[in-house]
C-alpha atoms as a PDB file:
ATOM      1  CA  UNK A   1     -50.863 -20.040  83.337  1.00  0.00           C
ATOM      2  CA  UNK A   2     -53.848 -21.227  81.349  1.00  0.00           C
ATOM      3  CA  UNK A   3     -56.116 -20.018  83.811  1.00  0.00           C
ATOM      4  CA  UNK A   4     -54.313 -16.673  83.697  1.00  0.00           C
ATOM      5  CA  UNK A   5     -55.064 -16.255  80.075  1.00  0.00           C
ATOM      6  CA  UNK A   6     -58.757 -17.054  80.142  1.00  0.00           C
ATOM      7  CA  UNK A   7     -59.241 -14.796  83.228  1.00  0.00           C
ATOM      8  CA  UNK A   8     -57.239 -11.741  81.231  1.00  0.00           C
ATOM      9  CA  UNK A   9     -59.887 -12.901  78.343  1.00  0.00           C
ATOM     10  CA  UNK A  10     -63.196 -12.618  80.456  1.00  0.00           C
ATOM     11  CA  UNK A  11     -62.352  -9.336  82.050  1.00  0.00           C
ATOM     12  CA  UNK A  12     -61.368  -7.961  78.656  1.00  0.00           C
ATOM     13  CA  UNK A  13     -64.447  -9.394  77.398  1.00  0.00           C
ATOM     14  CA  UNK A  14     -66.697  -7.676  80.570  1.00  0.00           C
ATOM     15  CA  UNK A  15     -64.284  -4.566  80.067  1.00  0.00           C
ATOM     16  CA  UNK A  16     -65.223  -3.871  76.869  1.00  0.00           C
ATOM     17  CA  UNK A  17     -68.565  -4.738  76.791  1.00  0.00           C
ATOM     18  CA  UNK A  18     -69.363  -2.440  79.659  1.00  0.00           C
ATOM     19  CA  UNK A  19     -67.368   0.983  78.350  1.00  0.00           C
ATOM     20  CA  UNK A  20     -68.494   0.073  74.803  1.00  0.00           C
ATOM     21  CA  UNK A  21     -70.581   3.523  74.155  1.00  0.00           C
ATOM     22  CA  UNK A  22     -73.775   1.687  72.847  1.00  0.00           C
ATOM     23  CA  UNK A  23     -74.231  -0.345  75.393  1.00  0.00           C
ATOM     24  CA  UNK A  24     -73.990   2.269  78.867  1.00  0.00           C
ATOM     25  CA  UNK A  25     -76.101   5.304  76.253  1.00  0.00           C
ATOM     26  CA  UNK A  26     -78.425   1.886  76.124  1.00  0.00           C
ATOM     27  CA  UNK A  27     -78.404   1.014  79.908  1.00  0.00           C
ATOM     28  CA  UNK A  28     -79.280   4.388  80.239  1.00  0.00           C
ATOM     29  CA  UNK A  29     -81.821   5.125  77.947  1.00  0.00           C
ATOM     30  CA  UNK A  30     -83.904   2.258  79.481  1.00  0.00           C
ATOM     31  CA  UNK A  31     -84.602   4.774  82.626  1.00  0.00           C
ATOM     32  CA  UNK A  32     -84.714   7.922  80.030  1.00  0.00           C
ATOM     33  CA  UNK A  33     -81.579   9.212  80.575  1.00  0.00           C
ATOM     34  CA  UNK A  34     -80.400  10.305  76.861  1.00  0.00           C
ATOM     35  CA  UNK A  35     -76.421  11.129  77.358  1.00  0.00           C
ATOM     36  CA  UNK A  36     -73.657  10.800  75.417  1.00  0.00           C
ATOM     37  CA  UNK A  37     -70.905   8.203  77.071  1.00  0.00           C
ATOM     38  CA  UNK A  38     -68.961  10.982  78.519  1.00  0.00           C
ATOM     39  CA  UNK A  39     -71.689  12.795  79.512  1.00  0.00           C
ATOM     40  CA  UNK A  40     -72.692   9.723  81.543  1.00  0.00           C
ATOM     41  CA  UNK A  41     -69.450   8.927  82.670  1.00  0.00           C
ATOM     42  CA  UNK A  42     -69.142  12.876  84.451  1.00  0.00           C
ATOM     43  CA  UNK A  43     -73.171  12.702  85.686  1.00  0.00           C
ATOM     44  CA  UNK A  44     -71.842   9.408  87.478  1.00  0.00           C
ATOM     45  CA  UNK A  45     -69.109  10.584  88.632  1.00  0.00           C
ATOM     46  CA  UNK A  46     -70.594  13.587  90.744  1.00  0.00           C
ATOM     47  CA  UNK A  47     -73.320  11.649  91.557  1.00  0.00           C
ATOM     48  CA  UNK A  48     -71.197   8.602  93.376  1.00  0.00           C
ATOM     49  CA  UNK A  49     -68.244  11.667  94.874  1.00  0.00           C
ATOM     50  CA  UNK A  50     -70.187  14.740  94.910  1.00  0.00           C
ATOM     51  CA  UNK A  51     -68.855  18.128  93.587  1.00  0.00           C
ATOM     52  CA  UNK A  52     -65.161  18.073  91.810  1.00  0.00           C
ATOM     53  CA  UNK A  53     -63.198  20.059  90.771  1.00  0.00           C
ATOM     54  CA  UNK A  54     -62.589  20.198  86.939  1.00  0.00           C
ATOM     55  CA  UNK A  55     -59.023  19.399  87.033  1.00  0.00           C
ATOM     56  CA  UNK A  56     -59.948  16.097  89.286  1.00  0.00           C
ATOM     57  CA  UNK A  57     -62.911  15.491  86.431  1.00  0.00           C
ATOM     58  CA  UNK A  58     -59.989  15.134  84.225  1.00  0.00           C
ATOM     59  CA  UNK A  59     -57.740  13.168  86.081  1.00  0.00           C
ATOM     60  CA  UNK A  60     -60.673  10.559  87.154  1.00  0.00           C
ATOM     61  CA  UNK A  61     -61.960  10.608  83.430  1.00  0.00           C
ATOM     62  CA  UNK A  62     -58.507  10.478  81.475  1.00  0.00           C
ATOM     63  CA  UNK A  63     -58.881  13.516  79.720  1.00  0.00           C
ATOM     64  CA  UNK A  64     -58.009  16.912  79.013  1.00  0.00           C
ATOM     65  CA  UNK A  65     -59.357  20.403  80.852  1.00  0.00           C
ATOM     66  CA  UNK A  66     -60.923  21.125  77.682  1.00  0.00           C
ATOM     67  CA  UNK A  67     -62.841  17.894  76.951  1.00  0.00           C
ATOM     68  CA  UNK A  68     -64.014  18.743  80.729  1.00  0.00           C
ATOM     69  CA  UNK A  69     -65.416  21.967  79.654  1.00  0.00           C
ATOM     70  CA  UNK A  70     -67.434  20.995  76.447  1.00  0.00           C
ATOM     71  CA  UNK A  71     -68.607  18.018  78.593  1.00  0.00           C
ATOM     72  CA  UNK A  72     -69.889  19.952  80.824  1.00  0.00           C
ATOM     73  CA  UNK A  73     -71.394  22.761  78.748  1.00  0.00           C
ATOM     74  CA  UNK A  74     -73.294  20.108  77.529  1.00  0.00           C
ATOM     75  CA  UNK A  75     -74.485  19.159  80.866  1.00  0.00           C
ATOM     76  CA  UNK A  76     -74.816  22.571  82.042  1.00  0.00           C
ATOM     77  CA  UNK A  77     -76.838  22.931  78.818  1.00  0.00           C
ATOM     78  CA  UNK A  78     -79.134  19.991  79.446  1.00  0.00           C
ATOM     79  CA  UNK A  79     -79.476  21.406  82.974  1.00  0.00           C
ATOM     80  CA  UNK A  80     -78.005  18.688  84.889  1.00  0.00           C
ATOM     81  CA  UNK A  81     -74.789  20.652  86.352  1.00  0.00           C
ATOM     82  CA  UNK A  82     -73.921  23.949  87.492  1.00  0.00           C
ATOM     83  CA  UNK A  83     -70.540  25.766  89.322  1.00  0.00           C
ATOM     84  CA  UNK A  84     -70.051  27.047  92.079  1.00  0.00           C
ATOM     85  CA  UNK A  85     -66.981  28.769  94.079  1.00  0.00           C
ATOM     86  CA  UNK A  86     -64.965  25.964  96.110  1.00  0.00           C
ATOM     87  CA  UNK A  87     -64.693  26.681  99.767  1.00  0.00           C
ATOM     88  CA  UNK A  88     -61.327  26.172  99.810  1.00  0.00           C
ATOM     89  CA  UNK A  89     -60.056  28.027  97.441  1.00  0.00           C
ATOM     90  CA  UNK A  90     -62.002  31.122  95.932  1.00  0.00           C
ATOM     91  CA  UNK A  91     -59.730  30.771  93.057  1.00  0.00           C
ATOM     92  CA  UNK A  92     -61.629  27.288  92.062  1.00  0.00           C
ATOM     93  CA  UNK A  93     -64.920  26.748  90.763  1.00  0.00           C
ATOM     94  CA  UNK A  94     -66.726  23.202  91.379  1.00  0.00           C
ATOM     95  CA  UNK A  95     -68.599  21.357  89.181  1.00  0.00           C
ATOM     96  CA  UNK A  96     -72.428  19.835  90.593  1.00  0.00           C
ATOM     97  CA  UNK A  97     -75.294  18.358  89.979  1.00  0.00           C
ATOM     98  CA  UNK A  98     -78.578  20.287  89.887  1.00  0.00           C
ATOM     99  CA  UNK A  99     -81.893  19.035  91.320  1.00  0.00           C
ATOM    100  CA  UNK A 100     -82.571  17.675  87.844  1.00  0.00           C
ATOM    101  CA  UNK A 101     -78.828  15.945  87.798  1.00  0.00           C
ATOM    102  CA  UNK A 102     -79.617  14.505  91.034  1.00  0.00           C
ATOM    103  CA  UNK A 103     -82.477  12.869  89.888  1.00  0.00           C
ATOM    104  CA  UNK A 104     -80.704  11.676  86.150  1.00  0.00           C
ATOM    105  CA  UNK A 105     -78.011  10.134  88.765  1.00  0.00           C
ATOM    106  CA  UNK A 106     -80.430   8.418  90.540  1.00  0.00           C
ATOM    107  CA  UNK A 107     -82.118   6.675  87.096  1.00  0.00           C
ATOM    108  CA  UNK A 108     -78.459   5.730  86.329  1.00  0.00           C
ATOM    109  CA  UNK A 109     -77.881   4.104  89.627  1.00  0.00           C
ATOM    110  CA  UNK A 110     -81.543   1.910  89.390  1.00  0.00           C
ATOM    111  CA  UNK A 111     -80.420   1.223  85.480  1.00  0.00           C
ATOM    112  CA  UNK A 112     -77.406  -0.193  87.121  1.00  0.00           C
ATOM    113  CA  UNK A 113     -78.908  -1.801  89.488  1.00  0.00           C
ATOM    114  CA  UNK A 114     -81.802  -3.242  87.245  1.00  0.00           C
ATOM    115  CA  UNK A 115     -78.951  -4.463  84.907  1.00  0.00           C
ATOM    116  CA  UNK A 116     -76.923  -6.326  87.536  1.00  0.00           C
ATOM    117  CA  UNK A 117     -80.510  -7.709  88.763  1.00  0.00           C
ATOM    118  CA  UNK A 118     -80.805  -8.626  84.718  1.00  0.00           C
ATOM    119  CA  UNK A 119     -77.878 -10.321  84.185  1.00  0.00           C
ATOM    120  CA  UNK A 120     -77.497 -12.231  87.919  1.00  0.00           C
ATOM    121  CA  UNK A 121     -80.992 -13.807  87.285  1.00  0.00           C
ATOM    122  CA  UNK A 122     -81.027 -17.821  88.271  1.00  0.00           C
ATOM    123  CA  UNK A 123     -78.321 -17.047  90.718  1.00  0.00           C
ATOM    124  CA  UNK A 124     -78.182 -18.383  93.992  1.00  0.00           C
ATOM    125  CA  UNK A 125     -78.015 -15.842  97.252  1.00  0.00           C
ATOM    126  CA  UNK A 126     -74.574 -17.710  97.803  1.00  0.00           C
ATOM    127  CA  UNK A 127     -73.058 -17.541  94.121  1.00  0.00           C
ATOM    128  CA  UNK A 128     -74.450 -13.348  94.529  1.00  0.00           C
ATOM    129  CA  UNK A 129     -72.348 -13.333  97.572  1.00  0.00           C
ATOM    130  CA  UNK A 130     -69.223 -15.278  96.997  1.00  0.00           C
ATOM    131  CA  UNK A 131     -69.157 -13.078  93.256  1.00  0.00           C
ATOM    132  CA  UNK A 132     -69.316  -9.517  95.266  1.00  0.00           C
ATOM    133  CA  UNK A 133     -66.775 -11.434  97.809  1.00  0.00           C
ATOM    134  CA  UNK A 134     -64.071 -12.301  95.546  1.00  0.00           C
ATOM    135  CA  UNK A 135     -64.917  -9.114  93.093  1.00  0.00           C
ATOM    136  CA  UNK A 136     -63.942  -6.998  96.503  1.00  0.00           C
ATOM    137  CA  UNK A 137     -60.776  -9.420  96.775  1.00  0.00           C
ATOM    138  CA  UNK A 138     -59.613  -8.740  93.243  1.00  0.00           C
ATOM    139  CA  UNK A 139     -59.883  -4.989  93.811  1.00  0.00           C
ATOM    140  CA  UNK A 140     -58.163  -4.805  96.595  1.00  0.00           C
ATOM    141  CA  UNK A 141     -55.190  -6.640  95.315  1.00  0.00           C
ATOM    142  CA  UNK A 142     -55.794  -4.829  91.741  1.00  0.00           C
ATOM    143  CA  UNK A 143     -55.245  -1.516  93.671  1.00  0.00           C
ATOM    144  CA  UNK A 144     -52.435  -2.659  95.760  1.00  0.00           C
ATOM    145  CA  UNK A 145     -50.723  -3.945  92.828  1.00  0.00           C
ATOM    146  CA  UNK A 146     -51.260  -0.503  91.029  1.00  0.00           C
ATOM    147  CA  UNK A 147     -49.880   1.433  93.735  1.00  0.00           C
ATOM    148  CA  UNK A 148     -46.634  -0.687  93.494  1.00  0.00           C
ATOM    149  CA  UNK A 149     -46.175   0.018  90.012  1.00  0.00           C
ATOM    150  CA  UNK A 150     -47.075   3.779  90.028  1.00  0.00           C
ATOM    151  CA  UNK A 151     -44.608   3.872  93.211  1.00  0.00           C
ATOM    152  CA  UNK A 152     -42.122   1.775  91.319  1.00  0.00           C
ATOM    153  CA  UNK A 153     -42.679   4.614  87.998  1.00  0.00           C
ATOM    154  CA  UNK A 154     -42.273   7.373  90.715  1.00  0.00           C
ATOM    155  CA  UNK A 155     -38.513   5.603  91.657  1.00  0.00           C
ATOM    156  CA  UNK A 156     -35.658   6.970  90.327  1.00  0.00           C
ATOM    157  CA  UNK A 157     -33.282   4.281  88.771  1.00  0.00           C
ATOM    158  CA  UNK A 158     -29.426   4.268  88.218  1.00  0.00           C
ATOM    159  CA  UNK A 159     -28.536   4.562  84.599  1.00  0.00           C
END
């Protein structure tokens, strides 16, 4: 149980380090990419999954249609997104990254990368490994584990 409790602590502790908005608008000013958080959050987003949808922006970000929509004006703004008409339904409009979003993507990915290079420095090949190995592990059972509770919500129960 003890070791429950300091594991809960660390990934709170690496959780909100790494959303705190200073510190990813400072990861990604080092490669001269000046966004606001949610800015960054969207550019990654496309960038990692390609073209959305704004109503699947929202779901993946947590937010609301609207917050979509300024987010994106900015971006459209700053010239790092545009729209265009989604194949499968002509209704839809998708949301992309220009040539000049591609490349802002690709500075956040080597600020990621040069981060993770940062803060792994002095560690072994093996202790690299085995941390991507049981990272993996931790996902898979985070997302199984997540699945049982949303199917679990989804369950009608007996009053």
């Amino acid at each position: 149980m003890e070791q429950n409790t300091a594991l809960i602590e660390v990934l709170n502790g690496i959780l909100a380090q790494w959303t705190a908005p200073d510190f990813t608008t400072a990861v990604a000013a080092r490669e001269g990419v000046a966004l606001d958080p949610a800015a960054l959050t969207l550019l990654t987003i496309l960038n990692n999954s390609g073209a959305q949808r704004p109503s699947a922006l929202a779901e993946r970000m947590v937010t609301g249609a609207s917050n979509i929509s300024k987010i994106t004006a900015r971006l459209q703004q700053a010239g790092l997104v545009g729209r265009s008409g989604d194949p499968l339904d002509s209704r839809a409009s998708l949301i992309l990254l220009t040539e000049a979003g591609q490349r802002a993507g690709e500075a956040l990915q080597h600020a990621g990368n040069s981060l993770i290079d940062e803060l792994l420095e002095g560690w072994s090949a093996e202790d690299r490994s085995d941390l991507v190995r049981l990272m993996a592990r931790f996902e898979i059972e985070s997302n199984r584990v997540a699945a049982t509770l949303r199917d679990t919500q989804d369950t009608p129960t007996d009053p």
